[in-house]
Protein backbone atom coordinates (compact mmCIF):
# COMPACT_ATOMS: atom_id res chain seq x y z
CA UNK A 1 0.00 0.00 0.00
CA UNK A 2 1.26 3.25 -1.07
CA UNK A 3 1.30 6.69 1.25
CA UNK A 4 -1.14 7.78 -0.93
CA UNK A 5 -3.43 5.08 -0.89
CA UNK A 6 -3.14 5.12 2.96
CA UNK A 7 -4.52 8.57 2.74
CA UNK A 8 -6.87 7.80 0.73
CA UNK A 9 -8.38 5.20 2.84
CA UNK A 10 -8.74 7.37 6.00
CA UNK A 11 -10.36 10.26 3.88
CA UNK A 12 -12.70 7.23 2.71
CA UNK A 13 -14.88 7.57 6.02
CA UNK A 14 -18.40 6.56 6.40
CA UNK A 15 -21.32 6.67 8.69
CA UNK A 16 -20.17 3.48 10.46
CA UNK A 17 -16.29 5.27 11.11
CA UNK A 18 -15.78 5.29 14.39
CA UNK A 19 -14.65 8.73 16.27
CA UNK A 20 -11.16 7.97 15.99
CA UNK A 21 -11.64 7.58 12.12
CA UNK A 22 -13.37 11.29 12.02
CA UNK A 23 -11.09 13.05 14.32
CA UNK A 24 -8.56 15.12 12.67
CA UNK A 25 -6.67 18.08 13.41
CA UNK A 26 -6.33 21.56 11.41
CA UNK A 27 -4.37 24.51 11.16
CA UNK A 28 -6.48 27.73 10.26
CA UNK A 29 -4.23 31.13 10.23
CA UNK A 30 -6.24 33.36 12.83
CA UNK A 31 -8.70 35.53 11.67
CA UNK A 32 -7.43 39.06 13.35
CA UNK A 33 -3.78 37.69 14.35
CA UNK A 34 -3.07 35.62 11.20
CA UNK A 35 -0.76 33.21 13.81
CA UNK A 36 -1.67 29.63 12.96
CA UNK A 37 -4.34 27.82 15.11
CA UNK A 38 -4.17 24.42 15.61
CA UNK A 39 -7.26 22.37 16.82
CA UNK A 40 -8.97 18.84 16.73
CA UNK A 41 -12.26 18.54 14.97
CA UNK A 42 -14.42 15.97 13.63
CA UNK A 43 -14.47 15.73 9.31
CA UNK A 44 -17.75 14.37 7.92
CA UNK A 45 -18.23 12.80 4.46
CA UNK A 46 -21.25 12.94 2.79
CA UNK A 47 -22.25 12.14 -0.97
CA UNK A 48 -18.08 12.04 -1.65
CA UNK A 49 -16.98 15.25 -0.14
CA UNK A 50 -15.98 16.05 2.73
CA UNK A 51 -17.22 18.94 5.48
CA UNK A 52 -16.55 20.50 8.81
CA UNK A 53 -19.10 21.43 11.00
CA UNK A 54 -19.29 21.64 14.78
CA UNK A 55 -21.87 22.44 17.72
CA UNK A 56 -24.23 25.73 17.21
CA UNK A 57 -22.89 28.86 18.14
CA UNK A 58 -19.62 30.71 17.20
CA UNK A 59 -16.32 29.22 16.55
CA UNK A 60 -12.96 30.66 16.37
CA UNK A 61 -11.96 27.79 13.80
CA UNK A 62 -14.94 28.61 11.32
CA UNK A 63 -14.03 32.35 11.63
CA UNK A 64 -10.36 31.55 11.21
CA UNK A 65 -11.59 30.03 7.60
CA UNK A 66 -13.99 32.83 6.69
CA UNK A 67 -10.97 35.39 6.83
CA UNK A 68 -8.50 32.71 5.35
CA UNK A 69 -10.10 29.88 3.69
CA UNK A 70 -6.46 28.39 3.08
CA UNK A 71 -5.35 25.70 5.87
CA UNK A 72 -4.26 22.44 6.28
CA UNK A 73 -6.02 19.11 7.25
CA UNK A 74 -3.75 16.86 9.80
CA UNK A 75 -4.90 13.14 9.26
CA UNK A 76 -3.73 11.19 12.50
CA UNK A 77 -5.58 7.65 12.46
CA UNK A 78 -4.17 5.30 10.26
CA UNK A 79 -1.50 7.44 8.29
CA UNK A 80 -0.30 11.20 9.26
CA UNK A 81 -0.30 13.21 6.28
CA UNK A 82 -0.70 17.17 6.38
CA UNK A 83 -3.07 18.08 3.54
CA UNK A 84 -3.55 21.38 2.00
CA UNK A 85 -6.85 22.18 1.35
CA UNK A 86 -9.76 25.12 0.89
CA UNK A 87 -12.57 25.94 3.22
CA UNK A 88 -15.56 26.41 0.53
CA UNK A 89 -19.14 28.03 1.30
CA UNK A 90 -22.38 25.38 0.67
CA UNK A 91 -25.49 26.44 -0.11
CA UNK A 92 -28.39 26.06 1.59
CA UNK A 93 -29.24 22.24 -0.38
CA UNK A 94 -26.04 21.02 0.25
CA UNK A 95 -26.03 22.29 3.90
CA UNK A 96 -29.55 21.01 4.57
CA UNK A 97 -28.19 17.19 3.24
CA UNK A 98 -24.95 17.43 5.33
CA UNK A 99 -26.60 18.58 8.00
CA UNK A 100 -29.00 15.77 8.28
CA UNK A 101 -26.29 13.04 7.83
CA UNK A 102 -24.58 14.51 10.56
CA UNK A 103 -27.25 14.72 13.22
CA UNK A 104 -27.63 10.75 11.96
CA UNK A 105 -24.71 10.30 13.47
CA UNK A 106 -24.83 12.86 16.28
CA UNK A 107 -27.63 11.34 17.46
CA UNK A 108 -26.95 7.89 17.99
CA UNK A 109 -27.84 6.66 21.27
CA UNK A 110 -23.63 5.80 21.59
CA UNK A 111 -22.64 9.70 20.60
CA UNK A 112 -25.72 11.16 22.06
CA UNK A 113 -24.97 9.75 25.32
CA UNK A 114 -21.52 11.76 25.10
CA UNK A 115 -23.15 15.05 24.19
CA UNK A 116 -25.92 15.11 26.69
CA UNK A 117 -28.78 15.53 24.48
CA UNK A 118 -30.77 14.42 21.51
CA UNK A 119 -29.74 17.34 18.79
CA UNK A 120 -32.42 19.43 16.78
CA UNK A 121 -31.69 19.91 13.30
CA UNK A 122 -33.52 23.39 13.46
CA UNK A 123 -30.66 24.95 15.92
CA UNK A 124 -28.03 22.92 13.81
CA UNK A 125 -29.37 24.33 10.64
CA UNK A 126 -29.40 27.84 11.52
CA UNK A 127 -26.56 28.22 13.79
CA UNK A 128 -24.07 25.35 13.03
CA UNK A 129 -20.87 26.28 10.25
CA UNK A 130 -20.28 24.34 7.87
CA UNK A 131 -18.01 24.27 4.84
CA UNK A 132 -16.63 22.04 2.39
CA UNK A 133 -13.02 20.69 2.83
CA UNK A 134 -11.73 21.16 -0.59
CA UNK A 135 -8.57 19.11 -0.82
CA UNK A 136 -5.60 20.46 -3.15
CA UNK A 137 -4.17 17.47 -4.46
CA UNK A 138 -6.89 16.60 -7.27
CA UNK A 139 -5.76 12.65 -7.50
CA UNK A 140 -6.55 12.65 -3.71
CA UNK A 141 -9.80 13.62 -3.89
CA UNK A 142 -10.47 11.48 -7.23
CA UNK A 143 -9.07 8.10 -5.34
CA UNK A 144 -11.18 9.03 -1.84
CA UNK A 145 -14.08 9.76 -3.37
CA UNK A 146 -14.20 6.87 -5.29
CA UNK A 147 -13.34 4.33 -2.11
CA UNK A 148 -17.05 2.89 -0.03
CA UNK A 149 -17.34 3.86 3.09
């Protein structure tokens, strides 16, 4: 198995990946400071891209990527590979599908247990961010979208 296919695999997650599967790090460059941030997040993929989102409310990391959509995914299950990537806007379609898949998985009795609540997809809808991890390397993001998962 090459690096590449390695990466590949872990980008190839699925509602079934566990939380160590989804958790990566990223580096965003600070929205007012510009210093790199570093923090751990889950990645979602859904329909063969891939998406960030997190809890309602405001969050340094998604305005880090409004002011500089440029920053790098760190994969650390699996393989550790530092990926360059995009933060891209969704529109409201595409954020009302992603959205649902990932209260699927929020709520599971397993994950809901951690979170203390069932979520509501009305406060996640409205308040959540959200964008679309676009990945430089094109071949990457041919090979993982193509893998199940």
């Amino acid at each position: 198995m090459t690096a590449n296919d390695a990466v590949a695999r872990a980008l190839a997650i699925g509602p079934d990946s566990s939380a160590a599967e989804r958790t990566i790090d990223i580096t965003t460059l600070g929205a007012r400071s510009g210093i790199p941030r570093r923090v751990e997040i889950w990645f979602h993929r859904v329909d063969g891209r891939w998406y960030l989102t997190g809890m309602p409310g405001p969050r340094s990391w998604y305005a880090n990527l409004r002011a500089h959509p440029r920053f790098t995914v760190h994969l650390k299950h699996g393989v550790t590979a530092d990926l360059p990537a995009t933060a891209v806007p969704v529109d409201e379609p595409t954020r009302r599908r992603v959205i649902t898949a990932v209260l699927d998985l929020q709520n599971r009795p397993e994950i809901a247990a951690r979170v203390g609540r069932r979520q509501r997809f009305d406060d996640w809808f409205a308040r959540s961010p959200l964008v679309e991890i676009v990945f430089d390397d094109e071949q990457l993001r041919t090979a993982a979208s193509t893998q199940s998962g």
